[in-house]
Protein backbone atom coordinates (compact mmCIF):
# COMPACT_ATOMS: atom_id res chain seq x y z
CA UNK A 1 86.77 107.39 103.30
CA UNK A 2 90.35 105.97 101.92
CA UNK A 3 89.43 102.51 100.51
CA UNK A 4 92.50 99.82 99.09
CA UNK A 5 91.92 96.90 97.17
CA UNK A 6 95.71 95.06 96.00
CA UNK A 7 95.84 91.78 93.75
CA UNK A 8 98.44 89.83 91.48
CA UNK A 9 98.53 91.11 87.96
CA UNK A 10 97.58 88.10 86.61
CA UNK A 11 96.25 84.69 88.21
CA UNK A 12 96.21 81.66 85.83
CA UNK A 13 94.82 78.29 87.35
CA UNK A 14 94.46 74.77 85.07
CA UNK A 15 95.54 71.10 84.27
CA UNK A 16 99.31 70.78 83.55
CA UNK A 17 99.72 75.09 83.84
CA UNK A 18 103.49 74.73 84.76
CA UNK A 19 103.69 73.45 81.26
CA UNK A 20 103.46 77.78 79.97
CA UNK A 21 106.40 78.59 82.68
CA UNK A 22 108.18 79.60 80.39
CA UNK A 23 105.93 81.66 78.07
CA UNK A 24 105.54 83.52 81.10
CA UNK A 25 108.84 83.98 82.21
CA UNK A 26 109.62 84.96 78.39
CA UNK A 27 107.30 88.22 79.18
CA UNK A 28 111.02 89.70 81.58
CA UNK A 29 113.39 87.90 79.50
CA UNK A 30 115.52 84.88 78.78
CA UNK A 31 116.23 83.81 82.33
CA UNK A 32 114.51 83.43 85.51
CA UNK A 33 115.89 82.25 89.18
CA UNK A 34 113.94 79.18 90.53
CA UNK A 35 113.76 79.82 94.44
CA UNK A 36 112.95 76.69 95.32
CA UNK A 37 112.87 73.14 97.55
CA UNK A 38 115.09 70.86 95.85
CA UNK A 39 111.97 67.44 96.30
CA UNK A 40 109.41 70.04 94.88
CA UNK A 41 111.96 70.83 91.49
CA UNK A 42 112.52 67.12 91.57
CA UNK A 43 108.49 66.71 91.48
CA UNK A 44 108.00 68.29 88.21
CA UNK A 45 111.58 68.52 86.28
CA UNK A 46 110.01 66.98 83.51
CA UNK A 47 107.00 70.05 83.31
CA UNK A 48 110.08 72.49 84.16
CA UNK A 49 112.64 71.17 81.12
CA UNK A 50 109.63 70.75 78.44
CA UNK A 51 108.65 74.66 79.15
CA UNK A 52 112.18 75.66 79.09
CA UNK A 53 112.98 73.78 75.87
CA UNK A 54 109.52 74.87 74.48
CA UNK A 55 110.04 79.15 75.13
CA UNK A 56 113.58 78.53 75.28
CA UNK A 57 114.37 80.43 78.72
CA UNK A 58 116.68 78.74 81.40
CA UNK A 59 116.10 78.35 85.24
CA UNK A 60 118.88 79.38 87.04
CA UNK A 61 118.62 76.98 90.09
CA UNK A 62 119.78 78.80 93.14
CA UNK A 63 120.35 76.15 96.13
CA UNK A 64 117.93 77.39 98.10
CA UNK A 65 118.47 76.70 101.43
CA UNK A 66 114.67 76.74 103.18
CA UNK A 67 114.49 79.58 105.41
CA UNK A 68 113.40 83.20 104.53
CA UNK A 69 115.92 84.82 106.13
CA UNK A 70 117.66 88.04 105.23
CA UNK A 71 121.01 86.29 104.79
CA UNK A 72 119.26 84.12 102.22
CA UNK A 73 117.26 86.76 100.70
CA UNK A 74 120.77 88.41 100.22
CA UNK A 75 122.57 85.33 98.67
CA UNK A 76 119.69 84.70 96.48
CA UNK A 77 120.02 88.28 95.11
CA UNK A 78 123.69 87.85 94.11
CA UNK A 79 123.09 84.69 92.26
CA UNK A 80 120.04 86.60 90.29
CA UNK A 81 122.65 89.92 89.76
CA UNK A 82 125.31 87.28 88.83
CA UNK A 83 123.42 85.49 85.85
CA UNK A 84 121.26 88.41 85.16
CA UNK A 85 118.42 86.65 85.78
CA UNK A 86 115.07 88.67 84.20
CA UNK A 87 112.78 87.47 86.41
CA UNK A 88 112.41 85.53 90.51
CA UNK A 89 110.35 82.35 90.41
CA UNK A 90 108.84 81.14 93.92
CA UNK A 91 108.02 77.70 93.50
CA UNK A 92 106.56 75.58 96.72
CA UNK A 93 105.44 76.14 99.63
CA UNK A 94 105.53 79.20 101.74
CA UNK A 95 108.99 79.83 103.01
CA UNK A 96 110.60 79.44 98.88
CA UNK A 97 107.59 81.92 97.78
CA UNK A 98 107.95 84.56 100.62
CA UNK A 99 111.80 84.47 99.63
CA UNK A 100 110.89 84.79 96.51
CA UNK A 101 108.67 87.94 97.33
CA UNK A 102 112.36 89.01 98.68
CA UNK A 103 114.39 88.73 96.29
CA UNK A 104 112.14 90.09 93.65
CA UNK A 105 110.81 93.53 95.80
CA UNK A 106 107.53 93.46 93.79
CA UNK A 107 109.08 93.37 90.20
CA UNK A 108 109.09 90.70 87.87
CA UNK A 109 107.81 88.12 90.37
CA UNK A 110 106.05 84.68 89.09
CA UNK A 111 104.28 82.43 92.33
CA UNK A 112 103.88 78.70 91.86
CA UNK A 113 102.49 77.04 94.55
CA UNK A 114 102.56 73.34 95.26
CA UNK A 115 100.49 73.34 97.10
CA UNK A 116 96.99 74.85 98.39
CA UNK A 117 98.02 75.03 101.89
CA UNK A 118 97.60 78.97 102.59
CA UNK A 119 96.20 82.25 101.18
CA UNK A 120 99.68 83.96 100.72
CA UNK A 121 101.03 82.91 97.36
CA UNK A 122 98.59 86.08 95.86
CA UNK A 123 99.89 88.38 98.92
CA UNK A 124 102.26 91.48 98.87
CA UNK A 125 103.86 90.86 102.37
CA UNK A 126 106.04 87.98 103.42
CA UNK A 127 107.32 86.80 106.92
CA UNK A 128 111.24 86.69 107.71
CA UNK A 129 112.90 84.34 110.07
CA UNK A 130 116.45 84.32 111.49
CA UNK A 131 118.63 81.38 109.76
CA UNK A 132 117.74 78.98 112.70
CA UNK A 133 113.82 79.74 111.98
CA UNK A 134 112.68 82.10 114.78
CA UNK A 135 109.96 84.98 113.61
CA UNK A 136 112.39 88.00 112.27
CA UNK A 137 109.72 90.70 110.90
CA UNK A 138 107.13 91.00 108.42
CA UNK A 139 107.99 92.36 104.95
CA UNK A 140 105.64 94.57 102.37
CA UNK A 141 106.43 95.32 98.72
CA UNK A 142 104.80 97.73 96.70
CA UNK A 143 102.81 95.60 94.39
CA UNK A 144 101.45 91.59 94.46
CA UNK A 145 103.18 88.76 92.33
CA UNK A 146 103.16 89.62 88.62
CA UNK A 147 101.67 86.70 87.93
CA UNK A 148 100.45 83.77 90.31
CA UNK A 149 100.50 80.32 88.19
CA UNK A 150 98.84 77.52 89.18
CA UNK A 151 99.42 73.74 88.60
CA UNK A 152 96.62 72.03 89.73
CA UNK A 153 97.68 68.65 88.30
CA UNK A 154 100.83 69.19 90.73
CA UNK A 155 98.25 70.23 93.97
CA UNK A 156 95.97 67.43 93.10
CA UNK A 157 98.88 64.90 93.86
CA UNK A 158 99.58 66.25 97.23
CA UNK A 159 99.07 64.89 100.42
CA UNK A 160 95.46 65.82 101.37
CA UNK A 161 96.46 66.95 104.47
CA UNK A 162 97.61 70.49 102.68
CA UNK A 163 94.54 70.99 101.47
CA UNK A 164 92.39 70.84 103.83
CA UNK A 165 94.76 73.35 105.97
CA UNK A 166 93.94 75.46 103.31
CA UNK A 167 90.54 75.34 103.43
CA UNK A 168 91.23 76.05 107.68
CA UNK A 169 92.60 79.15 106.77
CA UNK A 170 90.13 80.34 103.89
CA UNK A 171 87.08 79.27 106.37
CA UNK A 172 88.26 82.66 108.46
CA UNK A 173 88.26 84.75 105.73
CA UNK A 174 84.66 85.60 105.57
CA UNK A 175 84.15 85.87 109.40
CA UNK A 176 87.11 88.25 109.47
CA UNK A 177 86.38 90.42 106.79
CA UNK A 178 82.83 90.87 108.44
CA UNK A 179 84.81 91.57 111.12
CA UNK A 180 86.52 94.54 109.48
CA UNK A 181 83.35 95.93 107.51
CA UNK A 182 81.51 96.45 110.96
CA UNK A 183 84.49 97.69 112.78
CA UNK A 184 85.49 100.11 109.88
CA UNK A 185 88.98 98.88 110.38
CA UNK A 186 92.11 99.21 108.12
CA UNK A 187 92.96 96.44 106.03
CA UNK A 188 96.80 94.90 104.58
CA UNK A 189 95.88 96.94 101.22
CA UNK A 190 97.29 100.18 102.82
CA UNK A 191 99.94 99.22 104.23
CA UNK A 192 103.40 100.75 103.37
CA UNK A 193 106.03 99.30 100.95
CA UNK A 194 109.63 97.66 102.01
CA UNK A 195 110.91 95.85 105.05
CA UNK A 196 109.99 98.93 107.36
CA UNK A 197 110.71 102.51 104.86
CA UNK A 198 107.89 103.86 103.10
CA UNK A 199 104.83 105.49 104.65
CA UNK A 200 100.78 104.70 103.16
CA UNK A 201 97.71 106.43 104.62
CA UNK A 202 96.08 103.19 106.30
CA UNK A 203 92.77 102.27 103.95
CA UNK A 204 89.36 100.27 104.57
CA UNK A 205 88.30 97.47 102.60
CA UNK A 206 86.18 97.67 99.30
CA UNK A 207 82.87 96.15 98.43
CA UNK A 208 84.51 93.99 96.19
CA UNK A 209 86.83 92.52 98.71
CA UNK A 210 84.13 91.41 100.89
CA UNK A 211 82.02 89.81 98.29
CA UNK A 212 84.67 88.05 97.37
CA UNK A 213 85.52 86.84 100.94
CA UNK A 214 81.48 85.94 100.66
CA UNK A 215 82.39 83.38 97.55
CA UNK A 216 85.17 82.44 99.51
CA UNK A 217 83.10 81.27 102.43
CA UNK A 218 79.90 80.03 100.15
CA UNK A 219 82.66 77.76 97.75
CA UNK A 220 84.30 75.97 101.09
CA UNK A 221 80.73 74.80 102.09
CA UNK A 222 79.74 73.67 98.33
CA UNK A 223 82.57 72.09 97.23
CA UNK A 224 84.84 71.33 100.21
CA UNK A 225 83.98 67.68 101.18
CA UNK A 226 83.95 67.16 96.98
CA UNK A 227 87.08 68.57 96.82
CA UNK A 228 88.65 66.70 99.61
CA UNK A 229 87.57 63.28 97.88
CA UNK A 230 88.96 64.30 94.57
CA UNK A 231 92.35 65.23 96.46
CA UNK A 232 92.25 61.80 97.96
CA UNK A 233 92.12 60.22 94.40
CA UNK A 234 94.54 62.28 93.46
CA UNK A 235 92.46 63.61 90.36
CA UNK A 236 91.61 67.12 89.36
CA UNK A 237 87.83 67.54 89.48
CA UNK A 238 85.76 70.61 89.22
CA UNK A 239 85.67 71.00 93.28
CA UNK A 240 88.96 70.50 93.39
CA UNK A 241 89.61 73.38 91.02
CA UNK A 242 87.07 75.47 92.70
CA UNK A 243 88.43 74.83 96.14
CA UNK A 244 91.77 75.16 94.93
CA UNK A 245 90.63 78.69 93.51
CA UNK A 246 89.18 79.47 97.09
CA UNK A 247 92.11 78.26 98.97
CA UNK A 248 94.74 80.56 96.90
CA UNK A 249 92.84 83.39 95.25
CA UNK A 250 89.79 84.56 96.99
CA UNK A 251 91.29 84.06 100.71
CA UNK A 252 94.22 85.96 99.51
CA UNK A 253 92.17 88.77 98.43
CA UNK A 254 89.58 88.46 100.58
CA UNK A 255 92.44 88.60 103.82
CA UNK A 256 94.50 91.31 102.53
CA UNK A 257 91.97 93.50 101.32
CA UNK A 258 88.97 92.62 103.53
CA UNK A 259 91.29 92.38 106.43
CA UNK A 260 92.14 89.94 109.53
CA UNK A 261 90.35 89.35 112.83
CA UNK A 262 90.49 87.41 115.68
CA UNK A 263 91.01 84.08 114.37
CA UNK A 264 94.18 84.69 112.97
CA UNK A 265 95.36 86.88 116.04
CA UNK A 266 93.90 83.54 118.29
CA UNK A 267 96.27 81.60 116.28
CA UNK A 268 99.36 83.34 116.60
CA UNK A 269 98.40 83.46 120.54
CA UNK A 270 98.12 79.59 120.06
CA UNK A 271 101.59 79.04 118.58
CA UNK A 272 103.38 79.56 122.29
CA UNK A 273 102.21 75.84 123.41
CA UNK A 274 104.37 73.29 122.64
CA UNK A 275 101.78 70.73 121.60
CA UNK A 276 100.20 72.84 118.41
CA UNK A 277 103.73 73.04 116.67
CA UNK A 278 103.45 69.89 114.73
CA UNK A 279 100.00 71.31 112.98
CA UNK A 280 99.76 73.39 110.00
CA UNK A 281 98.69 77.31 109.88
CA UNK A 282 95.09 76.76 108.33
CA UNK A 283 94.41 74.33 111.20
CA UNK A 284 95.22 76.10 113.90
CA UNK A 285 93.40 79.03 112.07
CA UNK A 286 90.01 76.87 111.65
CA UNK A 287 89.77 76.42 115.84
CA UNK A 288 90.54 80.15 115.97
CA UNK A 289 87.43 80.94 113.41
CA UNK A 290 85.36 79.37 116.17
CA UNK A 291 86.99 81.06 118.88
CA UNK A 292 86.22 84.18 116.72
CA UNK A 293 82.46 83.42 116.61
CA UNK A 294 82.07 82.63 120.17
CA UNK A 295 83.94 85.62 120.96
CA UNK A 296 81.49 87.57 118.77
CA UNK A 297 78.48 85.84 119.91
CA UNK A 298 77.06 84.63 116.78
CA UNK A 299 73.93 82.80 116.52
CA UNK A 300 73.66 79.04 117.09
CA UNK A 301 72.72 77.85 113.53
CA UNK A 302 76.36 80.00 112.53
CA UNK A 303 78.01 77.92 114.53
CA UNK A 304 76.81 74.93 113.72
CA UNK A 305 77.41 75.34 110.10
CA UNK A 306 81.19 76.25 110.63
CA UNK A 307 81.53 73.04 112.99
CA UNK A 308 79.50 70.46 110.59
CA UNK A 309 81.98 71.68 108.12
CA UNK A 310 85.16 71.42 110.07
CA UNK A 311 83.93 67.87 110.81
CA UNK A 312 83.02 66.90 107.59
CA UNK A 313 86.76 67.56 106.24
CA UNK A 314 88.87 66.81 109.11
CA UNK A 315 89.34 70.64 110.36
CA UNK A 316 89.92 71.01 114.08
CA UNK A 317 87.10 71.74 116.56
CA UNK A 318 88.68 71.99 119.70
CA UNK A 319 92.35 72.25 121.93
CA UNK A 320 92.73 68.60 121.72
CA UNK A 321 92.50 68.17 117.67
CA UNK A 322 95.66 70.43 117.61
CA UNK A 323 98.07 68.82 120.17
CA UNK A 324 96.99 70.44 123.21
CA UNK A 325 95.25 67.71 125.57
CA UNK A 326 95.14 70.04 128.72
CA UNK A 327 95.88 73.70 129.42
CA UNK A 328 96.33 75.43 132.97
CA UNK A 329 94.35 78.77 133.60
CA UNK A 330 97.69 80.70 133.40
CA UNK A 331 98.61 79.18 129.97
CA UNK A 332 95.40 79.94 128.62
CA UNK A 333 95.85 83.89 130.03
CA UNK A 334 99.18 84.09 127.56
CA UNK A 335 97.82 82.78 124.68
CA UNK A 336 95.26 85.10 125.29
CA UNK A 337 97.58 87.86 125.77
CA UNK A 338 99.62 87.40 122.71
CA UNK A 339 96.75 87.73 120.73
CA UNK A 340 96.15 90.97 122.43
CA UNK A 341 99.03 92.27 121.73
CA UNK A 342 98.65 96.05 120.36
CA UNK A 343 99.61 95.17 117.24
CA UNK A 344 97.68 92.09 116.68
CA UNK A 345 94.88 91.88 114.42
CA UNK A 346 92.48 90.94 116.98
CA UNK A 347 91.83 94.60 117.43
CA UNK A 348 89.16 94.74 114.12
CA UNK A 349 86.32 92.93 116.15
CA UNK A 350 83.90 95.68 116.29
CA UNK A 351 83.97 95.56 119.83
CA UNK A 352 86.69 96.01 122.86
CA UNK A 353 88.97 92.80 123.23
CA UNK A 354 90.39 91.86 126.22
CA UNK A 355 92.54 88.63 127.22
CA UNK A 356 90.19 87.77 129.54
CA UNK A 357 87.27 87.83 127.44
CA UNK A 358 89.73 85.70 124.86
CA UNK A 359 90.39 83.38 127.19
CA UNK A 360 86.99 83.00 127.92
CA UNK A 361 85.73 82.28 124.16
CA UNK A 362 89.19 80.36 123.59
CA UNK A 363 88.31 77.69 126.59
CA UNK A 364 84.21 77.93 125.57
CA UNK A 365 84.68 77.09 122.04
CA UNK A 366 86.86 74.16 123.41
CA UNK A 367 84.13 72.70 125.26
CA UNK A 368 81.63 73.66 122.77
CA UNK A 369 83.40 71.76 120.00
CA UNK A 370 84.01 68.58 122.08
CA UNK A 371 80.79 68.47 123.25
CA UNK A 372 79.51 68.91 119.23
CA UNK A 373 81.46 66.10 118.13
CA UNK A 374 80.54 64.21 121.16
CA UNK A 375 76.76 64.87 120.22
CA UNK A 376 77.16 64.36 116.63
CA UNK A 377 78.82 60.46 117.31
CA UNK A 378 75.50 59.58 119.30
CA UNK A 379 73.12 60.81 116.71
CA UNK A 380 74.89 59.21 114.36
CA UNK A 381 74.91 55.68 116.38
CA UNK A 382 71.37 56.19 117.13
């Protein structure tokens, strides 16, 4: 059995972090191209110009424009060839650090997130749109960030909202790893380098990837309502660090080395209705978790757990809590079919999917998380 287990080279996580930029970007050289929003290099200029005065390196700023698209990815290269820039910074949110991914190819790449929205800053793959922002392709380099750095003085000041998206899309990563071990399915870890060249013999998860999709899972229900307090003070606490750490670090492994499952593939089947546009990927991702279980069957108390949770932070539950307020039969058939799509990663439940038995656990869960929350506000009054 071919097993795969991929991860930055080095993940650094603390108080005021973006303070050592530089000693970081000193490891390549003198020089490094910021990819990045101009509001979120406005946020921290003063971190960015004490680092670069304190390891003397410069930041070439490059203008970036805010979509990952192969026209920028190109631009972006020719102002790093241009001032010989040692090293690509990514510093944002997710469409500056896929860019980043880009531009870089897997060398010399430093992540800074602003954010604890998603799993990818750790990742090896990034998603490319067409200028306007339509899905292009997926993209997979040959190794992870060099180094992933985070700030969590910078996350902590954050809208909340970001956060607890994050914690939407980490709450899958257990489910769908578990997913993968039973199925025996190939995981992210394998798969081959470059926009589409390259070949890899596809590769299972390790042990270590699904224990660590465990501590994801175990962290979320610990610290996550902790965390989500400390966000709203804007202070760094030690939930906040350890969700923060759970958001970034173990979902990232834990998804590309223990692998997706349905909830993700439910997701991207959500995304063709209008009325779930305006909500982040780690919500839409949480409803999708409990489409997953219902889908799988899982016991009662499972469920419970995973909706108690989603309640007691704010995650969605059911269609409504993510802009859809009524769905015909027929739409619910194509969201089922999209995520049913051969290529989806729906296809790592240990058991046949079809869209009919998607649509089926999509519309149940529905009902079964109104009808929780509905239950919950009486005991609660009573």
């Amino acid at each position: 059995m071919r097993k795969a287990f991929i991860c930055p080279t080095k993940y650094v996580q603390g108080e005021d972090e973006i303070l050592n930029l530089g000693y970081f970007v000193k490891i390549f050289g003198k020089s490094a191209l910021l990819i990045a929003h101009p509001d979120d290099v406005a946020r921290i200029k003063e971190k960015l110009d004490m680092t670069s005065e304190k390891f003397t390196v410069t930041f070439v700023e490059s203008g970036f424009k805010g979509e990952c698209s192969r026209q920028e990815v190109a631009r972006l290269k020719e102002v790093a060839r241009e001032n010989k820039c040692s090293c690509t910074i990514g510093l944002g949110g997710g469409k500056a650090i896929d860019t980043a991914k880009c531009v870089a190819e897997g060398d010399a790449l430093i992540i800074v997130p602003t954010i604890a929205a998603t799993d990818a800053p750790t990742s090896h793959s990034a998603v490319l749109y067409t200028p306007e922002g339509a899905f292009d392709d997926y993209a997979y380099f040959k190794q992870s960030p060099s180094v992933v750095l985070i700030d969590t003085t910078v996350i902590s000041k954050a809208p909340t909202r970001f956060l607890v998206s994050g914690m939407g899309d980490a709450l899958s990563t257990y489910f769908e790893a578990r997913a993968n071990v039973q199925s025996f399915s190939n995981v992210n870890a394998g798969l081959p380098c470059g926009y589409r060249e390259g070949f890899c013999a596809p590769a299972r998860g390790t042990n270590a990837a699904f224990a660590l999709a465990t501590l994801c899972y175990q962290t979320l229900l610990q610290d996550g309502v902790k965390a989500k307090i400390a966000s709203d003070a804007n202070v760094v606490t030690t939930s906040l660090e350890n969700i923060i750490e759970a958001n970034i670090l173990l979902s990232g492994l834990g998804f590309e080395s223990g692998g997706l499952a349905a909830a993700h593939a439910i997701h991207d089947g959500l995304t063709i209705l209008p009325g779930t546009h305006k909500y982040y990927h780690g919500e839409k991702v949480a409803f999708g978790t409990l489409a997953q279980l219902v889908l799988e069957n899982a016991p009662m108390n499972e469920l419970r757990e995973v909706l108690d949770f989603c309640l007691s932070i704010g995650l969605p539950i059911c269609l409504a809590d993510i802009g859809v307020q009524n769905i015909t039969d027929k739409e619910l058939m194509e969201v089922a079919e999209k995520a049913c799509i051969p290529e989806e990663s729906i296809h790592a439940m240990p058991f046949p999917v079809t869209a009919e038995s998607v649509a089926a656990a999509i519309k149940a869960a529905d009902i079964l998380g109104s009808n929780y929350r509905a239950e919950r506000f009486i005991r609660i009054v009573n």
